[in-house]
N, C-alpha and C. Protein backbone atom coordinates (compact mmCIF):
# COMPACT_ATOMS: atom_id res chain seq x y z
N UNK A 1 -0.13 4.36 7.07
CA UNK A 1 0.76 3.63 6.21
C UNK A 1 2.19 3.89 6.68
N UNK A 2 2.88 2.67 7.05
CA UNK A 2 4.30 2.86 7.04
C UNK A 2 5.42 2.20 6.12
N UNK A 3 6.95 2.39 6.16
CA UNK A 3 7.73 1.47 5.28
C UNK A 3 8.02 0.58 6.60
N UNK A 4 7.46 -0.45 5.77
CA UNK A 4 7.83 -1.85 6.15
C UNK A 4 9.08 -2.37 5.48
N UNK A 5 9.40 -2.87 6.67
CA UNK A 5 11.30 -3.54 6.15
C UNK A 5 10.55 -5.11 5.96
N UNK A 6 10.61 -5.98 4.86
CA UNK A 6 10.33 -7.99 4.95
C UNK A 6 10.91 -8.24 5.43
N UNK A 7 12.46 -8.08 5.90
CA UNK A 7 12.84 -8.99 6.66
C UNK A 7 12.71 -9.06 8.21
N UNK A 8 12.29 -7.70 8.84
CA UNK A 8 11.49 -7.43 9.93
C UNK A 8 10.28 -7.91 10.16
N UNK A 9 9.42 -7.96 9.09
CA UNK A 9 8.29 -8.85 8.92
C UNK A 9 8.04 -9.91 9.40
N UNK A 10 7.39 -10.63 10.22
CA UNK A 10 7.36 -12.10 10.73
C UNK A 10 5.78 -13.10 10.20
N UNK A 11 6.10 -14.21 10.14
CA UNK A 11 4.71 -15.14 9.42
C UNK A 11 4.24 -14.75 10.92
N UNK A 12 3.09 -14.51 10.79
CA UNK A 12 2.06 -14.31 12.23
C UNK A 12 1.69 -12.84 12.62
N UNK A 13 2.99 -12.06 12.20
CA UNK A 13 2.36 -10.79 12.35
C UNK A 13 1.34 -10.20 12.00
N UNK A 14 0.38 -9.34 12.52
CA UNK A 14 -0.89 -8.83 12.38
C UNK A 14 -0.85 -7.43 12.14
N UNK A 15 -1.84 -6.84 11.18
CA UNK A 15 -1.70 -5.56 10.96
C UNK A 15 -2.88 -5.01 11.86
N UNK A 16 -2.64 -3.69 12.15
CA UNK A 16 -3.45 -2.64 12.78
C UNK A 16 -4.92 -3.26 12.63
N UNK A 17 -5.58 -3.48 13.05
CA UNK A 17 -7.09 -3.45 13.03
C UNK A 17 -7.54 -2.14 12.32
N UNK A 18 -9.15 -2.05 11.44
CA UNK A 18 -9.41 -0.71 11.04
C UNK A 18 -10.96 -1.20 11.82
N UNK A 19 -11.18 -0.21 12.58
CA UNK A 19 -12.95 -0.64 13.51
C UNK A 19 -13.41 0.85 12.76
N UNK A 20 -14.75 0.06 12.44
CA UNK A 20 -15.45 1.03 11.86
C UNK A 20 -17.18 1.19 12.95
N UNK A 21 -17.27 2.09 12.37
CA UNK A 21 -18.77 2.39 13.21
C UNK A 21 -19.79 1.73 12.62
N UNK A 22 -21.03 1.12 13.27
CA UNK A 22 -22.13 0.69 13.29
C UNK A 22 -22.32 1.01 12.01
N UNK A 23 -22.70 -0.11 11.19
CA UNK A 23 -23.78 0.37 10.06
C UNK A 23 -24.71 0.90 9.99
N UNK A 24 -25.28 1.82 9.48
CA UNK A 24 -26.66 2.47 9.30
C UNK A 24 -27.05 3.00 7.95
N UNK A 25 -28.46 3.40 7.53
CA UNK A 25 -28.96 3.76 6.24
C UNK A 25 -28.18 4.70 5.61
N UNK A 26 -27.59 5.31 6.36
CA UNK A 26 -27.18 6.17 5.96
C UNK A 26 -25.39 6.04 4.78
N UNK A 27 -25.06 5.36 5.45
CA UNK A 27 -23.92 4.16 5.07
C UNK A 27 -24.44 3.78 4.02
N UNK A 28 -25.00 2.99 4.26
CA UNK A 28 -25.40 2.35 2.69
C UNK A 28 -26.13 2.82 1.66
N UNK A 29 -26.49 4.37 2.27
CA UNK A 29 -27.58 5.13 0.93
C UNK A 29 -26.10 5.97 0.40
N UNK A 30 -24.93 5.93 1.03
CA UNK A 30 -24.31 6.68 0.36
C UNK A 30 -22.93 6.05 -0.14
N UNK A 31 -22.43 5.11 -0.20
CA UNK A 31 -22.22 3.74 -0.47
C UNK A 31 -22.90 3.20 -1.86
N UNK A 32 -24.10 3.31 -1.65
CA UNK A 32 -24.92 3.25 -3.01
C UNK A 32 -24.85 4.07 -4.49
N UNK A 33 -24.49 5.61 -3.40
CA UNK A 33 -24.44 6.48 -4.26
C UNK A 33 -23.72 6.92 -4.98
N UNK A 34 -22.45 6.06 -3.82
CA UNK A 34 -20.83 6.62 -4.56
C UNK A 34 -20.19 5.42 -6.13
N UNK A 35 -21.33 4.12 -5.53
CA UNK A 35 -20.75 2.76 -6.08
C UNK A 35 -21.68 2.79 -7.23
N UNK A 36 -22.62 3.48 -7.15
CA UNK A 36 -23.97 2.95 -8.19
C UNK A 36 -24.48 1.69 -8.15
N UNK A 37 -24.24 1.14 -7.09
CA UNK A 37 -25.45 -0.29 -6.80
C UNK A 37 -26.06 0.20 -6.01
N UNK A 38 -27.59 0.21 -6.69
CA UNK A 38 -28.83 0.81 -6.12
C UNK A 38 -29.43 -0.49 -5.97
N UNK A 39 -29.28 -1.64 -5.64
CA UNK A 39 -29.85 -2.59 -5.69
C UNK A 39 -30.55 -2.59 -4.33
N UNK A 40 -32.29 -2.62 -4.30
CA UNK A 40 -33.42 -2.19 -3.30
C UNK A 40 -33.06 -3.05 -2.41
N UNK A 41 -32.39 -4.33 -2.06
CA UNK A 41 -31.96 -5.05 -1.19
C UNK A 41 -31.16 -4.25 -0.30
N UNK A 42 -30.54 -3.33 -0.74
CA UNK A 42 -29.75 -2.68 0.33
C UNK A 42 -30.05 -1.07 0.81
N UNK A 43 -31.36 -0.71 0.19
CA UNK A 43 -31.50 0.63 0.93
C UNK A 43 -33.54 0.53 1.03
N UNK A 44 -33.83 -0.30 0.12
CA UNK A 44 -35.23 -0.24 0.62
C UNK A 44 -35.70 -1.07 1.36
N UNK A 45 -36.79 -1.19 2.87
CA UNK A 45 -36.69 -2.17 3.74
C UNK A 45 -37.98 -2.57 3.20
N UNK A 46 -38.96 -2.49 2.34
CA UNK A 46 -40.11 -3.15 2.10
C UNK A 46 -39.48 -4.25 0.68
N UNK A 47 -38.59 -3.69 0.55
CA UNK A 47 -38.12 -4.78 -0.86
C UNK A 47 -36.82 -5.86 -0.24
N UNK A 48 -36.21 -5.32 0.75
CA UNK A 48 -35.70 -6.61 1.49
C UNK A 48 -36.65 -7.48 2.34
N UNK A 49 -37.81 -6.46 2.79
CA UNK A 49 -38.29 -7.66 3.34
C UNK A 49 -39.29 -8.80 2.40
N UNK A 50 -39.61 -8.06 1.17
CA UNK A 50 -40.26 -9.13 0.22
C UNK A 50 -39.10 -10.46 -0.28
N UNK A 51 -38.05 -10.05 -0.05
CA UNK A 51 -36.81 -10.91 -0.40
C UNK A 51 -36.86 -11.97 0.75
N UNK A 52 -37.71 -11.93 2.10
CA UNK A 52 -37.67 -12.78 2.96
C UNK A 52 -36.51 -11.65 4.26
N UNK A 53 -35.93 -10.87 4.16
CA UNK A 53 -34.89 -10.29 4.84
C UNK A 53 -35.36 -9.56 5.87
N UNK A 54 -35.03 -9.52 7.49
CA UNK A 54 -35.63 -8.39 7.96
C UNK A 54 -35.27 -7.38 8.20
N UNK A 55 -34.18 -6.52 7.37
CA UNK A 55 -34.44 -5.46 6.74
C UNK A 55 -33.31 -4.99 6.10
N UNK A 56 -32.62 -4.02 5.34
CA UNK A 56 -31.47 -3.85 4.60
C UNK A 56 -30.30 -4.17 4.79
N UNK A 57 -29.57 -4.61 4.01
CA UNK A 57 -27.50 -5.23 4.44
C UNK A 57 -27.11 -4.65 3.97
N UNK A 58 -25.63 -4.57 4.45
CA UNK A 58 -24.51 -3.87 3.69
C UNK A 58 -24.30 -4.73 2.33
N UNK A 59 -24.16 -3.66 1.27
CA UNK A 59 -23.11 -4.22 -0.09
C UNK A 59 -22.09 -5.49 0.47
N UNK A 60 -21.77 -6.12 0.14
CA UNK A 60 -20.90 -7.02 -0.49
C UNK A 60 -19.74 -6.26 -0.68
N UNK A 61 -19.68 -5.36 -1.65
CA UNK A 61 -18.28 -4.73 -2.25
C UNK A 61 -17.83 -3.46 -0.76
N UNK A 62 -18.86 -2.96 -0.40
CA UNK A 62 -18.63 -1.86 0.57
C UNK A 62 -17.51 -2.99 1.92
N UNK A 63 -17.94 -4.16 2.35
CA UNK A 63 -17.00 -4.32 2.63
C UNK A 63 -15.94 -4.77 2.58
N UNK A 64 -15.51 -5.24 1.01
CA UNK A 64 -14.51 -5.47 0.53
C UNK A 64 -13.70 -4.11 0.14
N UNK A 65 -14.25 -2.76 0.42
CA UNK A 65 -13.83 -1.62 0.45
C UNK A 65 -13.27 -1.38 1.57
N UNK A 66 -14.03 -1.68 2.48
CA UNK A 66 -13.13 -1.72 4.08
C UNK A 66 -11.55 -2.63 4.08
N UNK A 67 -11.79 -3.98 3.62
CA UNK A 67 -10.70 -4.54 3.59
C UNK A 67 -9.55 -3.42 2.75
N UNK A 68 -9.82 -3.18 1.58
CA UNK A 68 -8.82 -2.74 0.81
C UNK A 68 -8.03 -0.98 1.61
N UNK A 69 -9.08 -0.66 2.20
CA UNK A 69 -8.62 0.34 3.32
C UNK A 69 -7.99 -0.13 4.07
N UNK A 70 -8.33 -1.59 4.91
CA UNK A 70 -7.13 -2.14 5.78
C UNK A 70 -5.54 -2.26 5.33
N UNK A 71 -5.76 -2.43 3.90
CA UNK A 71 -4.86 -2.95 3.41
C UNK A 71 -3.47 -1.73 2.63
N UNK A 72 -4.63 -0.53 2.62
CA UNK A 72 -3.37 0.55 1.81
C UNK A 72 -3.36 1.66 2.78
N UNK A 73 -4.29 1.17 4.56
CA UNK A 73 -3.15 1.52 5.39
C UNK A 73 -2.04 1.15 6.06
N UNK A 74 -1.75 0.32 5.87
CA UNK A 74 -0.62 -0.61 5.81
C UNK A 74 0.52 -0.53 5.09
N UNK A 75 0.06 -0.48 3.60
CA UNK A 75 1.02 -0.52 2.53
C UNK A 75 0.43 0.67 1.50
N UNK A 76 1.16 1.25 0.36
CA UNK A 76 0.82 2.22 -0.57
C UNK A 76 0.11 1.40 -1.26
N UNK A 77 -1.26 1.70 -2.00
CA UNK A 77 -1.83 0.90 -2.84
C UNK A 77 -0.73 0.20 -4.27
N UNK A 78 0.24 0.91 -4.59
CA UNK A 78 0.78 0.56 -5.54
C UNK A 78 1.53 -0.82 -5.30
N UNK A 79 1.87 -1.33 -3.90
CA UNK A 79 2.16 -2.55 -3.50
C UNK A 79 1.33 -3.58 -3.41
N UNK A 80 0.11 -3.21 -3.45
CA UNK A 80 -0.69 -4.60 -3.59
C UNK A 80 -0.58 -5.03 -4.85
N UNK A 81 -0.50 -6.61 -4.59
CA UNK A 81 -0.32 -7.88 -6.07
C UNK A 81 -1.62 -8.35 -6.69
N UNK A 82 -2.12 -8.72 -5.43
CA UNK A 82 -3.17 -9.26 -5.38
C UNK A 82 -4.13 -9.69 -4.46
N UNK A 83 -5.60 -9.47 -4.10
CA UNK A 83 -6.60 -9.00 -3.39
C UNK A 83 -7.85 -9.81 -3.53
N UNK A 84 -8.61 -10.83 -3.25
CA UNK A 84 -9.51 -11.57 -3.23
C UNK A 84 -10.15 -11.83 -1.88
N UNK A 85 -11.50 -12.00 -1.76
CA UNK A 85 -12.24 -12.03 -0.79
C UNK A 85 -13.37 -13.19 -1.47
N UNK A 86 -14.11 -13.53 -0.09
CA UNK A 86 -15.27 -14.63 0.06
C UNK A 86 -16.87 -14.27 1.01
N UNK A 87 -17.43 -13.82 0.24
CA UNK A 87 -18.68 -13.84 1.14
C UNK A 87 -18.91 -14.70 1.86
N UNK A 88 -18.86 -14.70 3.23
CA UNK A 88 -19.41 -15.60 4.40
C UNK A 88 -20.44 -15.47 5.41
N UNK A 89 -21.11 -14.14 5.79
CA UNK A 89 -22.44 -13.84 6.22
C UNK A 89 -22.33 -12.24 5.80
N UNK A 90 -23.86 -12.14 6.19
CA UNK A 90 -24.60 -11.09 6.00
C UNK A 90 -23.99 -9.55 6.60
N UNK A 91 -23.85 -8.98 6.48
CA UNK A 91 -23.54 -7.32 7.48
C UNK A 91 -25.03 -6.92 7.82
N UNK A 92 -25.30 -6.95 8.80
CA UNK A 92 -26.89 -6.10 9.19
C UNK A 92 -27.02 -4.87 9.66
N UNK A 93 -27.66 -4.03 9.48
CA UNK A 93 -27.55 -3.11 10.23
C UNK A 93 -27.31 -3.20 11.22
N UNK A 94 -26.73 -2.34 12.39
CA UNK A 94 -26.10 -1.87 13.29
C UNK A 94 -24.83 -2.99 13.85
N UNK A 95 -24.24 -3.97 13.06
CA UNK A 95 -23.21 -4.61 12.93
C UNK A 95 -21.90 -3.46 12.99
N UNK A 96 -21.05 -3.59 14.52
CA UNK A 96 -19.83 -2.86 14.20
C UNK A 96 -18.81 -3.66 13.46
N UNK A 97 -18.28 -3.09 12.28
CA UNK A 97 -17.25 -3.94 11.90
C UNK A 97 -15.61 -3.83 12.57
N UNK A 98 -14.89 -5.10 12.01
CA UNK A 98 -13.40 -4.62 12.26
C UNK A 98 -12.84 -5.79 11.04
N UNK A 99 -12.41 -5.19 10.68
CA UNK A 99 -11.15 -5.59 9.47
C UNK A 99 -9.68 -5.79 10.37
N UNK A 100 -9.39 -7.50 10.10
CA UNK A 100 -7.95 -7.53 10.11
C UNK A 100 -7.11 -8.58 9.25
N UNK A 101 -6.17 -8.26 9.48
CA UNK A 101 -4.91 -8.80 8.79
C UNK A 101 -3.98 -9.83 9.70
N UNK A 102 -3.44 -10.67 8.78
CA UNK A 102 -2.47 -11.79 9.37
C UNK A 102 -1.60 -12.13 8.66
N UNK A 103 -0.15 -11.97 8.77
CA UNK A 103 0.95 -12.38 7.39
C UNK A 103 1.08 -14.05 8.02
N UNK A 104 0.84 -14.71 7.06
CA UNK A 104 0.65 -15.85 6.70
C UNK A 104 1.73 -16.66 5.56
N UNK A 105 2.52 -16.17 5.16
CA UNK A 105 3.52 -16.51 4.00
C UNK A 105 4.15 -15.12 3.63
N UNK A 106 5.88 -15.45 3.54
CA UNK A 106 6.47 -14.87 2.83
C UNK A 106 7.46 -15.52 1.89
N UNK A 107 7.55 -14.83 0.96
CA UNK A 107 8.57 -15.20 -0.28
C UNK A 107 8.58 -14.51 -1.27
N UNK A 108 9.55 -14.75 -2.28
CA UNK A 108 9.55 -14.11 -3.27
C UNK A 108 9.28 -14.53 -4.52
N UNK A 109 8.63 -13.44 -5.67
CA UNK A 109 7.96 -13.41 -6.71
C UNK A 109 8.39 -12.28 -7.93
N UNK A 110 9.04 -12.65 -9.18
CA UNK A 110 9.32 -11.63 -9.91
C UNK A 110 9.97 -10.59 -9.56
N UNK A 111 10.82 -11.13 -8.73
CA UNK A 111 12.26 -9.91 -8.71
C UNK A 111 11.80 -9.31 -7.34
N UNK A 112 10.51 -10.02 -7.05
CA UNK A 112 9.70 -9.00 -4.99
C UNK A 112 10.08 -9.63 -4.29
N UNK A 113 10.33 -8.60 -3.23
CA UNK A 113 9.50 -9.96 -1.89
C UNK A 113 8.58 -9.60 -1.72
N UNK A 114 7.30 -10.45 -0.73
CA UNK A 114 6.27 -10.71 -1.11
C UNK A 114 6.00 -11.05 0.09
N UNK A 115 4.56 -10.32 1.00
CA UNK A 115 4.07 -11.42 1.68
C UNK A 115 2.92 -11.64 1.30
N UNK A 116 1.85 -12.86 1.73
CA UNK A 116 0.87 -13.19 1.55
C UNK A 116 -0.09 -12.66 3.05
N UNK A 117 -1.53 -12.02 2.94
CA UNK A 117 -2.01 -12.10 4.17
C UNK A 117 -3.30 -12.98 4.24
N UNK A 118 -3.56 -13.00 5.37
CA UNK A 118 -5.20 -13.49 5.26
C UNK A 118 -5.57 -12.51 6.10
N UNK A 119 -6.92 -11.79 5.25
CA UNK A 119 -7.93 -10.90 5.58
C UNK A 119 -9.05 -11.45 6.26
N UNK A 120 -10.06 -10.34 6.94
CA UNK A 120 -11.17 -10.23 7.47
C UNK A 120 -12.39 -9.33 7.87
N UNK A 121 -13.43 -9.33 7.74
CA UNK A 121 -14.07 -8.80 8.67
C UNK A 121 -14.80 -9.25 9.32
N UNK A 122 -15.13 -8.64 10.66
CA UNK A 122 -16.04 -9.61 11.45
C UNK A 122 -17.00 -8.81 12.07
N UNK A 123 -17.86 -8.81 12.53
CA UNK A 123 -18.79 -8.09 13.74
C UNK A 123 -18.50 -7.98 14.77
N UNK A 124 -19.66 -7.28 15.07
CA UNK A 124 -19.04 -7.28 17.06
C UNK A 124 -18.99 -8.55 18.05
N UNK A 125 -19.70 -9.47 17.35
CA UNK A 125 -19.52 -10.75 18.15
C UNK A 125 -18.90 -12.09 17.36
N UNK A 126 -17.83 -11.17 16.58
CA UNK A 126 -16.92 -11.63 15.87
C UNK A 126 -16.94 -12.93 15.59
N UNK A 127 -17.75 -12.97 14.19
CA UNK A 127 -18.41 -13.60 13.27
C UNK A 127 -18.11 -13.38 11.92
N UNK A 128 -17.30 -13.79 11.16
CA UNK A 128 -16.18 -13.22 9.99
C UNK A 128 -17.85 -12.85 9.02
N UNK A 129 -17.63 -12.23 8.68
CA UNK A 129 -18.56 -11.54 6.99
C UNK A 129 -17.72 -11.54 5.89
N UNK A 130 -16.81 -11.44 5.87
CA UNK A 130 -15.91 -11.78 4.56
C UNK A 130 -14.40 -12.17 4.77
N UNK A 131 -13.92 -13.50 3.99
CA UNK A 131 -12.69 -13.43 4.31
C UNK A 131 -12.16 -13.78 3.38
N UNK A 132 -10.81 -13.56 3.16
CA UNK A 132 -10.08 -13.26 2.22
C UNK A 132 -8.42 -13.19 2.13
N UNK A 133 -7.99 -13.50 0.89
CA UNK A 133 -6.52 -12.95 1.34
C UNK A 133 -5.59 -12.02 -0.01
N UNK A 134 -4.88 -11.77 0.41
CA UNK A 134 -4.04 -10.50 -0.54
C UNK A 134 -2.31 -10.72 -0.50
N UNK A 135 -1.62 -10.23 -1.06
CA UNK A 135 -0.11 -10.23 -1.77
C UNK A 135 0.16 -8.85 -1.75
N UNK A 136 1.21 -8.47 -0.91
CA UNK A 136 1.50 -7.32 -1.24
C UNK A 136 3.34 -7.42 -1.25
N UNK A 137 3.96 -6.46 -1.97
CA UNK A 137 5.30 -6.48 -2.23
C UNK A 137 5.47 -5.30 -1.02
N UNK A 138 6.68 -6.03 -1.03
CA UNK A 138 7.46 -4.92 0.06
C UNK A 138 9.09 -4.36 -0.01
C-alpha cells in the first residue's frame, strides 16, 4: 500500500498485479473454514461430481477476496467507496490466479476525489473468472 497523489493518477493506469498460487484442496478446505461455506461443491469431489462437475471449484467469494486484497494493497481499506464483482467462469483446481486493476474514471464525489477501477481475475491462460469494478477515494 502506498499514498497515492489523484492528480498523479492517470485514466489507464494499472495497479500492481497480486499472482497467487495454484489452487488446491487445501485452499479451499481452509477458505471454507475461515468463511463457513461448507458447501460440498467446493471441497467434496464425489458431490461435485454428482453436480455434473469434474471435480471441486473455488468459492465465488474466495475470489472476490483476492480482488479486495488487490485492492487494499493499493489503497487503505478505509478508502474504498465501493466494490462489486460478476461471476464469469469457473476457478478449477490448479488454475493460477492474477488479480488486476485499471483506473478507468476519475472525478469527484462528496467533497472526494475519486477514482473508479475495473477489476479482475483471470487464470493462467487468462480467461477473466470474475470481473468487476470499485471506487476508491484518494
Amino acid at each position: 500500500m502506498s499514498n497515492l497523489n489523484y492528480d498523479a493518477i492517470q485514466v489507464g493506469d494499472t495497479l500492481p498485479p497480486l499472482e497467487l498460487p495454484p489452487v488446491d484442496r487445501k485452499m479451499l478446505a481452509l477458505f471454507a473454514g475461515a468463511s463457513g461455506d461448507h458447501n460440498a461443491v467446493h471441497i467434496d469431489i464425489d458431490y461435485a461430481r454428482k453436480a455434473r462437475m469434474p471435480d471441486v471449484f473455488a468459492h465465488g467469494m474466495l475470489s472476490m477476496a483476492w480482488l479486495g486484497r488487490l485492492l487494499t494493497q493499493w489503497v487503505d481499506q478505509r478508502q474504498l467507496r465501493q466494490f462489486g464483482v460478476r461471476f464469469v467462469g469457473i476457478t478449477h483446481l490448479g488454475h493460477q490466479i492474477t488479480c488486476t486493476g485499471r483506473v478507468v474514471e476519475k472525478f469527484e464525489a462528496d467533497g472526494e476525489k475519486r477514482v473508479r477501477l475495473e477489476i479482475q481475475t483471470a487464470n493462467q491462460y487468462g480467461e477473466p473468472r470474475v470481473v468487476g469494478d470499485a471506487v476508491v477515494a484518494l
